[in-house]
C-alpha atoms as a PDB file:
ATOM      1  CA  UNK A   1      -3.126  -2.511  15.448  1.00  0.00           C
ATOM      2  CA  UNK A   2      -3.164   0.545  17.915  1.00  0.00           C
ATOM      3  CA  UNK A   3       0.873  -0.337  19.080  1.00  0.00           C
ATOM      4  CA  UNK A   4       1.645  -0.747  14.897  1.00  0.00           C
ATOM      5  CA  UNK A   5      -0.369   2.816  14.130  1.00  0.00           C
ATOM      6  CA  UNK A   6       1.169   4.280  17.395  1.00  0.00           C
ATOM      7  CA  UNK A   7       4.834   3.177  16.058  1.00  0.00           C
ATOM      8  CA  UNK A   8       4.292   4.150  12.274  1.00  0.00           C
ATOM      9  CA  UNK A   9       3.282   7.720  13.714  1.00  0.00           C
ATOM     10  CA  UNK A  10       6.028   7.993  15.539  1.00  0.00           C
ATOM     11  CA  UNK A  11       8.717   7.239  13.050  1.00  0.00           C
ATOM     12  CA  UNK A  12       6.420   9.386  10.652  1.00  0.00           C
ATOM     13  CA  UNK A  13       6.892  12.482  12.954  1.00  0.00           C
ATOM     14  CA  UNK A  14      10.528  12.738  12.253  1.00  0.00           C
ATOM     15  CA  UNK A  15       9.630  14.539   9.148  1.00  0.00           C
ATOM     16  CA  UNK A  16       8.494  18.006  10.346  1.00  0.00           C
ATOM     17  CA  UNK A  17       6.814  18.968   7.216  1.00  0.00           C
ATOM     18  CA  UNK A  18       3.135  19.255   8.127  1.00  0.00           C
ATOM     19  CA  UNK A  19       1.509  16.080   6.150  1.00  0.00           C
ATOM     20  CA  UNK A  20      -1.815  14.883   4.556  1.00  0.00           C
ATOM     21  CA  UNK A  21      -3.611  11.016   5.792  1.00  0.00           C
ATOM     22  CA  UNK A  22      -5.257   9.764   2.640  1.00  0.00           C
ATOM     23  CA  UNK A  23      -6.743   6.202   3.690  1.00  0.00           C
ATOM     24  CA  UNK A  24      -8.335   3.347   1.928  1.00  0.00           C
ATOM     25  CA  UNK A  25     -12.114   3.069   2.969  1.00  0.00           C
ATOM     26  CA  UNK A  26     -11.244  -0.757   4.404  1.00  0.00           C
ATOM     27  CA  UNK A  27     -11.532  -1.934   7.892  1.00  0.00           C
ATOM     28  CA  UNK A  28      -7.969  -1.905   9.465  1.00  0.00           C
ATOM     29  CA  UNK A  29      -6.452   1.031   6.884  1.00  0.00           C
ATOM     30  CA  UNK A  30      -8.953   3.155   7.974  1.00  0.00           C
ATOM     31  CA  UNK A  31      -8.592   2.370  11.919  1.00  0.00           C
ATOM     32  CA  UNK A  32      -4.540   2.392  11.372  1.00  0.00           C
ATOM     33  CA  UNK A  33      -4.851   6.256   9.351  1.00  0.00           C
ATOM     34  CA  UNK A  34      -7.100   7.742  12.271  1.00  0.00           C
ATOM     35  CA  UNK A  35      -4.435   6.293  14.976  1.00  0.00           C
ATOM     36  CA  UNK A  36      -1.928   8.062  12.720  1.00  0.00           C
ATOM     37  CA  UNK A  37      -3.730  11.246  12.687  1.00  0.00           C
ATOM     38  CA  UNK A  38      -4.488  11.224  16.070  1.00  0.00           C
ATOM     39  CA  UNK A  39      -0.948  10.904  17.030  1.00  0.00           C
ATOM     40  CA  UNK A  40       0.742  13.334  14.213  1.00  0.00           C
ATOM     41  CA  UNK A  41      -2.116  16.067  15.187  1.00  0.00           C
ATOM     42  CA  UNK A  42      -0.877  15.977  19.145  1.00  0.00           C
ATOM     43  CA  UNK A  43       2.527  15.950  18.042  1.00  0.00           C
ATOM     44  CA  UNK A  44       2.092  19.209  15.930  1.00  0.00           C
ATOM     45  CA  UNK A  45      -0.285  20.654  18.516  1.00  0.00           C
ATOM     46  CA  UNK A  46      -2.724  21.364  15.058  1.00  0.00           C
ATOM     47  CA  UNK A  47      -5.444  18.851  13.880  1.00  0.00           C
ATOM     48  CA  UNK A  48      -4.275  16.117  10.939  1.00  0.00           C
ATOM     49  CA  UNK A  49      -7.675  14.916   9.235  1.00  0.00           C
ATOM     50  CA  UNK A  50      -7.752  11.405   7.369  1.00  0.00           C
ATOM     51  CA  UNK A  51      -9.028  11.440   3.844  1.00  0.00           C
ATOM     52  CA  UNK A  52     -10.720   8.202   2.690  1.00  0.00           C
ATOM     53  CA  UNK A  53     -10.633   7.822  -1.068  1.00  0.00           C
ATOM     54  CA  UNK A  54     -11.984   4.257  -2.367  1.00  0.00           C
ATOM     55  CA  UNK A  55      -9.086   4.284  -4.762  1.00  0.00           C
ATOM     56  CA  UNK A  56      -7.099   3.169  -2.194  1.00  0.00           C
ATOM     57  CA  UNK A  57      -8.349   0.220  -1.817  1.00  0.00           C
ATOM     58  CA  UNK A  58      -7.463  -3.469  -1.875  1.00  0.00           C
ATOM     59  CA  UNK A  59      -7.543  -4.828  -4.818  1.00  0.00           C
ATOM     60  CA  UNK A  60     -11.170  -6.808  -5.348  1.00  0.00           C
ATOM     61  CA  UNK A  61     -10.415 -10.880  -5.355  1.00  0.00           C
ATOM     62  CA  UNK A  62     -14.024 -11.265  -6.766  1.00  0.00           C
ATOM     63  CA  UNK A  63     -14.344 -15.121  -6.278  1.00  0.00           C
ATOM     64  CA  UNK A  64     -11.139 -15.387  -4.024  1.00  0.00           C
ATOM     65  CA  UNK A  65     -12.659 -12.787  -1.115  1.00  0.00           C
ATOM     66  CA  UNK A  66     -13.585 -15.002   1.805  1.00  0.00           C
ATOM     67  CA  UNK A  67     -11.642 -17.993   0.946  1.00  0.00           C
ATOM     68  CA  UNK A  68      -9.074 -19.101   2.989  1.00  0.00           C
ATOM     69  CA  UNK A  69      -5.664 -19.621   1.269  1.00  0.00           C
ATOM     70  CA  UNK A  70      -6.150 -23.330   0.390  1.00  0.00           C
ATOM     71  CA  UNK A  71     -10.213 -22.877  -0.386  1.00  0.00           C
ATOM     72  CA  UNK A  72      -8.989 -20.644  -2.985  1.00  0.00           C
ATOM     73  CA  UNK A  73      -6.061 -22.369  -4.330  1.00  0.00           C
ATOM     74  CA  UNK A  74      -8.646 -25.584  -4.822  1.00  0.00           C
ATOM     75  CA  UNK A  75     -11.913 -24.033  -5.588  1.00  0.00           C
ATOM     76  CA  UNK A  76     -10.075 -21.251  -8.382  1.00  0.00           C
ATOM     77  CA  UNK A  77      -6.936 -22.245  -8.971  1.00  0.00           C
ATOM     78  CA  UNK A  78      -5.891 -20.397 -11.728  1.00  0.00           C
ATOM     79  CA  UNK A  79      -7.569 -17.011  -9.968  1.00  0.00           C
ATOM     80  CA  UNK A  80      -5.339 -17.841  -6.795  1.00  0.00           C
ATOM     81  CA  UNK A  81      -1.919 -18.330  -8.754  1.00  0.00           C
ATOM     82  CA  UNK A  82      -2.733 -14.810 -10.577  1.00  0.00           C
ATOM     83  CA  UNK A  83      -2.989 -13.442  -6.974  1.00  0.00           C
ATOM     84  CA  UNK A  84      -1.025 -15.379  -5.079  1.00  0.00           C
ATOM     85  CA  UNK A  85       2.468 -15.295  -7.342  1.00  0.00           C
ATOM     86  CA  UNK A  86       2.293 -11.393  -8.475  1.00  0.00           C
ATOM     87  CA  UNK A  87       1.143  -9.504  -5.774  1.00  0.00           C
ATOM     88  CA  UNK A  88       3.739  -8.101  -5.302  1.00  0.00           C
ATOM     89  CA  UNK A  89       6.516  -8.845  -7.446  1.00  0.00           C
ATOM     90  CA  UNK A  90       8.310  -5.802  -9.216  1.00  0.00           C
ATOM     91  CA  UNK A  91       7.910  -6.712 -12.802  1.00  0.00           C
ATOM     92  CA  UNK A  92       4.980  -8.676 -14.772  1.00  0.00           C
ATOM     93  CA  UNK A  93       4.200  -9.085 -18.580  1.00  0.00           C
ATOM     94  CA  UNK A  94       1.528  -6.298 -20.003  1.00  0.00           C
ATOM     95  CA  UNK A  95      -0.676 -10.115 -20.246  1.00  0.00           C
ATOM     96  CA  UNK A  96      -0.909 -10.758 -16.998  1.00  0.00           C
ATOM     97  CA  UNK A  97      -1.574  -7.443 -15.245  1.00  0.00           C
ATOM     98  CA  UNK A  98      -4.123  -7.040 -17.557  1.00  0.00           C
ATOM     99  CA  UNK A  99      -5.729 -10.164 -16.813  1.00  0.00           C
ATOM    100  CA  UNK A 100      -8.817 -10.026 -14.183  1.00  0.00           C
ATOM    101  CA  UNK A 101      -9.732 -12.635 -11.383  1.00  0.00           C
ATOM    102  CA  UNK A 102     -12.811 -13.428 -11.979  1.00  0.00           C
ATOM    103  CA  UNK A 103     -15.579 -11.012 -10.726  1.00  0.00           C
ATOM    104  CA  UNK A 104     -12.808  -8.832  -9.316  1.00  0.00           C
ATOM    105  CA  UNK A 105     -10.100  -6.400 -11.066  1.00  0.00           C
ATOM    106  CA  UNK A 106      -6.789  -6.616 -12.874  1.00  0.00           C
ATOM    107  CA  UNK A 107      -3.764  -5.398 -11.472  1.00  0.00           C
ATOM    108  CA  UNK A 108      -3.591  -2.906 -14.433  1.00  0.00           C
ATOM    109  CA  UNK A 109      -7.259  -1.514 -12.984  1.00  0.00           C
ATOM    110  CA  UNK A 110      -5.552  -1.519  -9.349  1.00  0.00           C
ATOM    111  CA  UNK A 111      -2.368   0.340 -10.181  1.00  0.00           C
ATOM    112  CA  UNK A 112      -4.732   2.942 -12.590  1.00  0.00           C
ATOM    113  CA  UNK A 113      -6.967   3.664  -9.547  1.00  0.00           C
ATOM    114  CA  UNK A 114      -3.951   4.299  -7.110  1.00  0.00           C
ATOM    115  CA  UNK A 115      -1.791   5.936  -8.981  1.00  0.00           C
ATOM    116  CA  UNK A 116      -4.319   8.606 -10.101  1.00  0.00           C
ATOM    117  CA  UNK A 117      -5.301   8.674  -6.149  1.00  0.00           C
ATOM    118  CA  UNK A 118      -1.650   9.301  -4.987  1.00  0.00           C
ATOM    119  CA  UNK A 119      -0.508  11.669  -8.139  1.00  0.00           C
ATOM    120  CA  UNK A 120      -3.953  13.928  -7.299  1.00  0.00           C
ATOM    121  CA  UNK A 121      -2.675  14.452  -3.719  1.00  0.00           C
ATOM    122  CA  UNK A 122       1.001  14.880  -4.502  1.00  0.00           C
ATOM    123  CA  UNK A 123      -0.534  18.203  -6.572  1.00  0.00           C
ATOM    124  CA  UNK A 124      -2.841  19.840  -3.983  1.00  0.00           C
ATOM    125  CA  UNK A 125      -0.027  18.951  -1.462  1.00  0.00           C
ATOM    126  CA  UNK A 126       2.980  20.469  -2.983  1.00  0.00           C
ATOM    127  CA  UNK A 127       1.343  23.509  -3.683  1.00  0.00           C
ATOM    128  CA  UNK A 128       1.905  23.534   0.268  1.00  0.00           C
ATOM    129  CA  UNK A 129       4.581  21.723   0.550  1.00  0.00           C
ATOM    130  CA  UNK A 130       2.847  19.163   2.710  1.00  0.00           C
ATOM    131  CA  UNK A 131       4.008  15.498   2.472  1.00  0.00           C
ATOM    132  CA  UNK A 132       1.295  12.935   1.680  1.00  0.00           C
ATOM    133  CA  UNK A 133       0.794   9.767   3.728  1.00  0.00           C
ATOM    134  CA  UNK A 134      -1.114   6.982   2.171  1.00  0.00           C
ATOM    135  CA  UNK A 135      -2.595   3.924   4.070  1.00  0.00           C
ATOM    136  CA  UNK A 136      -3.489   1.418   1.871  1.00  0.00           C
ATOM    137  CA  UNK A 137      -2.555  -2.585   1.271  1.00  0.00           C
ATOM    138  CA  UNK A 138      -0.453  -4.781   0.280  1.00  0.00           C
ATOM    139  CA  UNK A 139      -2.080  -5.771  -3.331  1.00  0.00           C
ATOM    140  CA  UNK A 140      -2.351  -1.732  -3.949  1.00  0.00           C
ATOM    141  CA  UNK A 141       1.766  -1.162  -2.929  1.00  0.00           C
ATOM    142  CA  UNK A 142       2.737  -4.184  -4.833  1.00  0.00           C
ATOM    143  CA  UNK A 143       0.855  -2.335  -8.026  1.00  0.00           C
ATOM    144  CA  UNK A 144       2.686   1.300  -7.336  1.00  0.00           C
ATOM    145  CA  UNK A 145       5.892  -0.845  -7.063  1.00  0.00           C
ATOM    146  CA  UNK A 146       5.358  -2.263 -10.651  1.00  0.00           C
ATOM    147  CA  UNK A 147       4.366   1.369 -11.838  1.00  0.00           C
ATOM    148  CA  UNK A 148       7.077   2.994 -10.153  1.00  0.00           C
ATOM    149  CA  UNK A 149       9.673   0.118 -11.980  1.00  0.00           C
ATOM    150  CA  UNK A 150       7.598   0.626 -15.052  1.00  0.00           C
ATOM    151  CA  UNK A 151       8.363   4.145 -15.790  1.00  0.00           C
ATOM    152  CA  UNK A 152      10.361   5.435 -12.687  1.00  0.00           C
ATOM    153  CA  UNK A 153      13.649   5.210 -10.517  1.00  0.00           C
ATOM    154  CA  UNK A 154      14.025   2.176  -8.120  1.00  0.00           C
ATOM    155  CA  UNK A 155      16.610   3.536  -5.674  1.00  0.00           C
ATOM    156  CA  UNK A 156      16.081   1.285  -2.870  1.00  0.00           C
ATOM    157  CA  UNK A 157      16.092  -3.050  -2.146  1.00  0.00           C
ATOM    158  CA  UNK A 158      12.944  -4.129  -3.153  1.00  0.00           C
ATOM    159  CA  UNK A 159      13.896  -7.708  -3.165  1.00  0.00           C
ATOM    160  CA  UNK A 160      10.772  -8.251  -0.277  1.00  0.00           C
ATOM    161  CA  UNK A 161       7.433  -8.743   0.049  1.00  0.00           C
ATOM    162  CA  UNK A 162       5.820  -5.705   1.952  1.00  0.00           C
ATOM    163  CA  UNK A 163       4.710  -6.460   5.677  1.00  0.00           C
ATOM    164  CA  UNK A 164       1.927  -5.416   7.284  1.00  0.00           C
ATOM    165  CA  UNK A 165       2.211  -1.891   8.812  1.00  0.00           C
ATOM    166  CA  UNK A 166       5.873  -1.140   7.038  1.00  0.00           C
ATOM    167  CA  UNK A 167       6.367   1.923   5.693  1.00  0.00           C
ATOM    168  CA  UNK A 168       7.477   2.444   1.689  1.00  0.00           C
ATOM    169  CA  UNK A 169       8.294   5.908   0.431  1.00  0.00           C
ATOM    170  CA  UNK A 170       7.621   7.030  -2.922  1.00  0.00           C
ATOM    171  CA  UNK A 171       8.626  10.447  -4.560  1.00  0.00           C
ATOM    172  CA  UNK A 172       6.193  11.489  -7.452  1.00  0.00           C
ATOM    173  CA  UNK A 173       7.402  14.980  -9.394  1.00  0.00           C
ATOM    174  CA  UNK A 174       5.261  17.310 -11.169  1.00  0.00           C
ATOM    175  CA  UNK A 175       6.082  15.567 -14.485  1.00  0.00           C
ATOM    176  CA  UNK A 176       4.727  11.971 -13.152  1.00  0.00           C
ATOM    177  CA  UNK A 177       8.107  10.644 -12.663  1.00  0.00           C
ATOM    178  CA  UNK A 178       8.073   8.189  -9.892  1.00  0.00           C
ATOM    179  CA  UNK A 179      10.734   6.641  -7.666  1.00  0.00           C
ATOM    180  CA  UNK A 180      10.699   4.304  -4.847  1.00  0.00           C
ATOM    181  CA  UNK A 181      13.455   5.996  -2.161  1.00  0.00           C
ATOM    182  CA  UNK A 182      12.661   3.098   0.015  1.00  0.00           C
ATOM    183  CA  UNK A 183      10.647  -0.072   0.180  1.00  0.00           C
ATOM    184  CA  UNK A 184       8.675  -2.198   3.123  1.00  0.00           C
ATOM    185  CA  UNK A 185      10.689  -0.377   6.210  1.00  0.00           C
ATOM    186  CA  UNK A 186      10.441  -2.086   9.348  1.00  0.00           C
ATOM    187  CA  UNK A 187      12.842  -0.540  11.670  1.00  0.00           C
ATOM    188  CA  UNK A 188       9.970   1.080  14.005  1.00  0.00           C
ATOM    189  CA  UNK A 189       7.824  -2.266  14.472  1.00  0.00           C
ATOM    190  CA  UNK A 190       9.386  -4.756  17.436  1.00  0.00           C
ATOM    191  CA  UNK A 191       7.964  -5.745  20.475  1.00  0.00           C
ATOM    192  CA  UNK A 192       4.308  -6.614  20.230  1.00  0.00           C
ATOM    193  CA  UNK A 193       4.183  -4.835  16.925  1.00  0.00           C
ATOM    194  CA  UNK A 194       6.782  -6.855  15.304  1.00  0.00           C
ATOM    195  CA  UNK A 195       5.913  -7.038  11.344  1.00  0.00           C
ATOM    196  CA  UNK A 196       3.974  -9.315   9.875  1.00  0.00           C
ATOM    197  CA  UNK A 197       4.523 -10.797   6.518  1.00  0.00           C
ATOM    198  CA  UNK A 198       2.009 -12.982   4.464  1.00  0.00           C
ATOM    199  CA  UNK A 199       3.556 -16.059   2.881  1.00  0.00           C
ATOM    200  CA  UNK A 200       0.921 -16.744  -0.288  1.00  0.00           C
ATOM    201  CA  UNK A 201       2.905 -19.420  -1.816  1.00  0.00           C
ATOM    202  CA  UNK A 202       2.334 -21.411   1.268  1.00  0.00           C
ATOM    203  CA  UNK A 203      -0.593 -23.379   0.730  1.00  0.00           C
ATOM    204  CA  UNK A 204      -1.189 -26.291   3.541  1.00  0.00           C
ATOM    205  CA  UNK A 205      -1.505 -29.943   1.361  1.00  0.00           C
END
């Protein structure tokens, strides 16, 4: 995690405007932003604080959480498939990402929360023309990839699923336009922070 935060700040420094760390409040988002932060700040030689804001994070499985992928795919089957075959695909019908898993949320609920989250900071930020980085997860970039291809501009290949510690950049205007510039990079991760991509269509027989 430290080599994959330590990488992602690096490549992230290239951009010299001075930048916000919003964070999910989960486990490795949270470690990942403050590695960021801690890197960007010694890089500017000016402190970079990480703001945690619950919006950001992963969507709830409800009955899914704690299951291991073939637990779930037996024990809720049709909970899993909802998870499991649009997490991250570009484009689903108004039925399913309004559907919920059971005790958990809907995608439409994940992709409300988020958006709202990352169009808030894109305001106080411009004002000072500071770029806003967002650590999150995979089940929360998969929804602002079907918003973004909802109502927005897709100029990049979004033909993947995103990998762990990639980097996807999203420009949000004043008007809520939204367009993805570039999707699951992985050009900084090799080594012993090669990415990692989850296959959830694998289930073990």
């Amino acid at each position: 995690a430290d080599r994959c935060a330590a990488a992602l700040a690096k490549q992230l420094a290239l951009d010299s405007r001075p930048k916000v760390v919003l964070s999910s409040e989960l486990g490795r988002a949270a470690v990942t932003a403050a590695s960021i932060a801690l890197a960007l700040s010694e890089g500017a030689g000016a402190s970079t604080v990480v703001r945690q804001d619950p919006r950001l994070n992963e969507w709830d499985l409800g009955v899914l959480e704690g299951l291991r992928k073939e637990e779930a795919a037996k024990e809720h089957p049709e909970d899993w498939r909802l998870f499991s075959e649009h997490w991250s695909v570009p484009r689903v019908s108004p039925e399913v990402a309004a559907t919920r898993i059971a005790g958990g949320e809907s995608m439409r609920e994940v992709r409300a929360r988020a958006v709202a989250a990352l169009e808030e900071a894109c305001r106080e930020a411009r004002a000072e023309g500071m770029l806003v980085i967002a650590v999150t997860h995979g089940g929360v970039l998969g929804q602002l990839l079907q918003h973004t291809v909802e109502i927005g501009t897709v100029s990049a290949d979004i033909s993947t699923a995103p990998a762990n510690a990639c980097i996807s950049r999203f420009l949000v205007t004043p008007d809520g336009r939204w367009e993805v510039t570039s999707w699951s990079e992985i050009d900084h991760l090799d080594g012993d922070a090669a990415p990692h991509t989850v296959n959830y269509n694998k289930v073990a027989s």
